[in-house]
Protein backbone atom coordinates (compact mmCIF):
# COMPACT_ATOMS: atom_id res chain seq x y z
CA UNK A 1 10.15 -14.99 -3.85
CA UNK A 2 10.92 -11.21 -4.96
CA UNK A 3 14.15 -10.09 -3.75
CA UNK A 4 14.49 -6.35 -3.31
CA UNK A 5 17.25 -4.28 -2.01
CA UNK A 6 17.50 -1.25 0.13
CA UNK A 7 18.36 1.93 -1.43
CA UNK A 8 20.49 3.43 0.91
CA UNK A 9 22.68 0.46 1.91
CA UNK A 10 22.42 -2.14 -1.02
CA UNK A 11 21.22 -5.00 1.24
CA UNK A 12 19.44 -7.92 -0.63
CA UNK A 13 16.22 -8.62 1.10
CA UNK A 14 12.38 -9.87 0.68
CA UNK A 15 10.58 -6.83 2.92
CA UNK A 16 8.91 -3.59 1.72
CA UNK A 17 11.89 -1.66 4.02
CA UNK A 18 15.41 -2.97 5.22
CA UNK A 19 15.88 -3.74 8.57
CA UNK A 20 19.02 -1.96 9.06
CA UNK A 21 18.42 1.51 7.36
CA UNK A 22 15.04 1.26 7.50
CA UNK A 23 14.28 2.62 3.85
CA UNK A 24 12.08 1.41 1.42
CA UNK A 25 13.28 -0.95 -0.52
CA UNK A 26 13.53 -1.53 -4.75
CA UNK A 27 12.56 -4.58 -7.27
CA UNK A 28 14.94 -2.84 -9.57
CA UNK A 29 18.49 -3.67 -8.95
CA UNK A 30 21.37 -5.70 -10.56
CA UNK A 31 24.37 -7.16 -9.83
CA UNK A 32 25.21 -9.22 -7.07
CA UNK A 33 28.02 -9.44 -4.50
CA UNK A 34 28.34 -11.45 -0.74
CA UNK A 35 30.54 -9.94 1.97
CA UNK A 36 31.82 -12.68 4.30
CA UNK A 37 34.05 -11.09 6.16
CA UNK A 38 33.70 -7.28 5.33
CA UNK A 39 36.72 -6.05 7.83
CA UNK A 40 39.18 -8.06 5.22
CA UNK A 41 37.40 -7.14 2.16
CA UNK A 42 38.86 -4.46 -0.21
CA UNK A 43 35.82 -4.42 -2.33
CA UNK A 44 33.62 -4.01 1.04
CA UNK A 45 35.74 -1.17 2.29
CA UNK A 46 35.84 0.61 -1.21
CA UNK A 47 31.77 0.43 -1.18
CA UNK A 48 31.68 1.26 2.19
CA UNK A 49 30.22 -2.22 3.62
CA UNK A 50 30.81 -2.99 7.49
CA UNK A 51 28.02 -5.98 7.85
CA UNK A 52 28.27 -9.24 6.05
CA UNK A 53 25.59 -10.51 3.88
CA UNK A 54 24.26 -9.93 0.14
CA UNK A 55 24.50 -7.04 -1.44
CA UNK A 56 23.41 -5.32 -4.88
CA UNK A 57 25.87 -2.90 -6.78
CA UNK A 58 23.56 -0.86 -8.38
CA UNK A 59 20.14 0.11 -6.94
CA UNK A 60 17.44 2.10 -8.62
């Protein structure tokens, strides 16, 4: 399993392009952070997350 993530959003995925941006995707990120509930997260609002899932903080 290769996980990517999208470049635009950060969204942790397995496919070429993310399914909610729909930009290709990267092999080459770090750091890793899950949004439960994003409309009572601090850290979600400061990185501008509205959709729960995984996410990468950096993204190449």
């Amino acid at each position: 399993m290769v996980t990517k993530a999208c470049t635009r959003c950060h969204r942790i995925m397995e496919d070429d392009r993310c399914a909610i941006c729909n930009v290709q995707s990267s092999k080459n990120w770090s750091g890793f952070l899950i949004i439960v509930e994003p409309e009572k997260s601090g850290i979600a609002e400061e990185l501008g997350i509205t959709l729960p899932g995984e996410y990468a903080l950096r993204v190449r």
